[in-house]
Protein backbone atom coordinates (compact mmCIF):
# COMPACT_ATOMS: atom_id res chain seq x y z
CA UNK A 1 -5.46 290.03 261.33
CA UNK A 2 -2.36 291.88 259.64
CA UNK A 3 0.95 290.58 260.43
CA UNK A 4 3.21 292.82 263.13
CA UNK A 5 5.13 295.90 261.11
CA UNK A 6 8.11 294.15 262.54
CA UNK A 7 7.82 290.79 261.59
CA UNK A 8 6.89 292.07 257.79
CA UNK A 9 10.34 294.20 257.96
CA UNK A 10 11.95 291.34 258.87
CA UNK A 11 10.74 289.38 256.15
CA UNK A 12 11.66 292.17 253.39
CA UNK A 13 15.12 292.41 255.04
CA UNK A 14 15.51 288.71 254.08
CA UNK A 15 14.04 288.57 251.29
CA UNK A 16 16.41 291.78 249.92
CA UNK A 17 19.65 289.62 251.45
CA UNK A 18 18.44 286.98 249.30
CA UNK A 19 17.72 288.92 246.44
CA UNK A 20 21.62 290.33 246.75
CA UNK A 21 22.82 287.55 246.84
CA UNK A 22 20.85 285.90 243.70
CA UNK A 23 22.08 289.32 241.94
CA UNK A 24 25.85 289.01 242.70
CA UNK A 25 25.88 284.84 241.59
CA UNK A 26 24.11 285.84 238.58
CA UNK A 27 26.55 288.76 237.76
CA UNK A 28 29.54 286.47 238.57
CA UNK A 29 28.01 283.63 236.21
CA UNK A 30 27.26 286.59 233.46
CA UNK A 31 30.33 287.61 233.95
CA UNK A 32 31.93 284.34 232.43
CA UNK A 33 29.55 284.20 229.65
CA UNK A 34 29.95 283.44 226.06
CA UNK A 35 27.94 281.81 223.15
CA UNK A 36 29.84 281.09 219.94
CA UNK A 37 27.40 280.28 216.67
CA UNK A 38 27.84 278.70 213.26
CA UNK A 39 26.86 280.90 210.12
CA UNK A 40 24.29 278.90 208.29
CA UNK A 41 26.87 277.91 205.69
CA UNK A 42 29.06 276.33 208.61
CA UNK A 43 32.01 278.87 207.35
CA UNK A 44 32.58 280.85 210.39
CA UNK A 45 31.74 280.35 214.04
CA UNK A 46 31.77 283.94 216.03
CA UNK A 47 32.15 284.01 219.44
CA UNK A 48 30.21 286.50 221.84
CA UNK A 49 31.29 287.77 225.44
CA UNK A 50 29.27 288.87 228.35
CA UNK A 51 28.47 291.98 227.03
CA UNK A 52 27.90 291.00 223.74
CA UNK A 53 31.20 291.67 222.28
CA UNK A 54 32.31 289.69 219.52
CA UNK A 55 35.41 287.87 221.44
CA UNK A 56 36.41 285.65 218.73
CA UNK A 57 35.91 284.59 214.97
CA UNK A 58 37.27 281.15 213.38
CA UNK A 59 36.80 280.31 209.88
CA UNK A 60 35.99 276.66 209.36
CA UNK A 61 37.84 273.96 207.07
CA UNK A 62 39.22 276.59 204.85
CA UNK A 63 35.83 277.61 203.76
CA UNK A 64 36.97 280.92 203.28
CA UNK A 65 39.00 280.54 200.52
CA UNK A 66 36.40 279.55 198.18
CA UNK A 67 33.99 282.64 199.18
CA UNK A 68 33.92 286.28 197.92
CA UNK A 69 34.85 288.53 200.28
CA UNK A 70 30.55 289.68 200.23
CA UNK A 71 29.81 285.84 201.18
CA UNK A 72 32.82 285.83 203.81
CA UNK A 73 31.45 289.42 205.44
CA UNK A 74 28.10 288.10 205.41
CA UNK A 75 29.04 284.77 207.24
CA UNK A 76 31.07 286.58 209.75
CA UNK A 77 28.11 289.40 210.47
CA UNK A 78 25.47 286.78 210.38
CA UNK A 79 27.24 284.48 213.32
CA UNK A 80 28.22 287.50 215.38
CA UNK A 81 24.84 288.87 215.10
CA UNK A 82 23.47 285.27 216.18
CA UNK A 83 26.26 284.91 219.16
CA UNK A 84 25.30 288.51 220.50
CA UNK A 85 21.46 287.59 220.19
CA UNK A 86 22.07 284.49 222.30
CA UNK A 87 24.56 286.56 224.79
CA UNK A 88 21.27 288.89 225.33
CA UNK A 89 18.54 286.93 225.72
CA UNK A 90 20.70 284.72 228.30
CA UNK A 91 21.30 287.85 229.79
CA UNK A 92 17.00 288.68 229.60
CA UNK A 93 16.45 285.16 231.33
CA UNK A 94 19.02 285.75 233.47
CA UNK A 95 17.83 288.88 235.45
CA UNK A 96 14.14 288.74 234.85
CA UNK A 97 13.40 286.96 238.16
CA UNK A 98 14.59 290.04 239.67
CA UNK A 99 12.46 292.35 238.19
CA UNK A 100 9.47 290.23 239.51
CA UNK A 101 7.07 290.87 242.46
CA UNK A 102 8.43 289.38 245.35
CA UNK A 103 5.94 286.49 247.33
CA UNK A 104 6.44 287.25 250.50
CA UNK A 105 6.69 290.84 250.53
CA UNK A 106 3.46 292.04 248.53
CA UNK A 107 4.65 295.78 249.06
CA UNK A 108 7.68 294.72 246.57
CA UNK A 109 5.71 295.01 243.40
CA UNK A 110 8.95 294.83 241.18
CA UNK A 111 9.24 296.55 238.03
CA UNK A 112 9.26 296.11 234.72
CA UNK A 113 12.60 296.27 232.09
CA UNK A 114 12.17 297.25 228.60
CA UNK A 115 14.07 294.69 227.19
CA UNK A 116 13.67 295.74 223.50
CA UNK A 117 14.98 299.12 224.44
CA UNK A 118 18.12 297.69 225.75
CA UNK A 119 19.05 295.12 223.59
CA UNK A 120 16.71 295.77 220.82
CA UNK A 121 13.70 294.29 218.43
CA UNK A 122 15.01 290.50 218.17
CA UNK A 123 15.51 289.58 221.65
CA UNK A 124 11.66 289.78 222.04
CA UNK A 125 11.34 287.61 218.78
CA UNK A 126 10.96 283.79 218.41
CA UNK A 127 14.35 282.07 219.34
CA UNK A 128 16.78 281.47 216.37
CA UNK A 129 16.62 277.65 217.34
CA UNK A 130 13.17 276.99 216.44
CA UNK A 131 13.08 274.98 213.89
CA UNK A 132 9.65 275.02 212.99
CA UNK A 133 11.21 277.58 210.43
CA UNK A 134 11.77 275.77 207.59
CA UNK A 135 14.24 275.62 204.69
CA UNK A 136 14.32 279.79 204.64
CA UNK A 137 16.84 281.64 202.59
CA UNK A 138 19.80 282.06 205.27
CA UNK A 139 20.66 285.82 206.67
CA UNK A 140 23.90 285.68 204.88
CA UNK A 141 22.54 285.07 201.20
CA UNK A 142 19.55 288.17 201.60
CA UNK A 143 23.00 290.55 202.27
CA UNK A 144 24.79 289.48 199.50
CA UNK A 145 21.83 290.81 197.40
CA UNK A 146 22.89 290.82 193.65
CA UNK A 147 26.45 290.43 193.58
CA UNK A 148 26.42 287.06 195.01
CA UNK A 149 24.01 286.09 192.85
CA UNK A 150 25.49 283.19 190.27
């Protein structure tokens, strides 16, 4: 036998009080949010915010001032790239619950977020901290291209 309409409203009204209140913790925790990340040559560490603006930039042990100013805007792009990446796809893991079907309330089918659309191609790829990658060339050295060639 199917459960009364009113008991089943009552249910989705809790669930959705739930479900704002998981929303407004996350968005207060989001809000707070930053990642900072190395450049593979450990020259600059870039710091996103919580909406992937790049909050801050320090250059590490002087490193600078033996680099070209191709290796130093390479450094600096690759680690803000990497910091944003990491702001996104905490910010992906984040709100995906929400987007879910709900258990108790089958007639809340949730929906689904087209995450490559808002944040782009690399938040769907493999995490930057696998390391099953190997000894690659690093990001930095493929945009210096010839000129930083020795």
């Amino acid at each position: 036998m199917t459960e009364p309409l009113e008991k089943r409203l009552e249910k989705a009204m809790a669930e959705l009080q739930a479900a704002q209140e998981a929303v407004a913790r996350t968005e207060r925790e989001l809000r707070s949010a930053s990642f900072a990340v190395l450049s593979s040559d450990r020259a600059v560490r870039a710091t996103a915010g919580p909406q992937g603006e790049l909050t801050g930039i320090e250059f590490l042990e002087n490193k600078y001032r033996d680099m070209s100013p191709q290796e130093l805007a390479a450094s600096v792009l690759e680690a803000a790239s990497a910091a944003r990446l990491k702001m996104n796809r905490h910010v992906m893991k984040a709100m995906a619950p929400f987007a879910e079907p709900s258990s108790n309330v089958p007639e809340l089918k949730g929906f689904e977020l087209d995450w490559e659309r808002i944040f782009g191609p690399e938040v769907l790829r493999e995490d930057d901290d696998d390391t099953s990658r190997g000894p690659a060339t690093p990001t930095w050295r493929d945009a210096l291209g010839d000129e930083g060639e020795d």
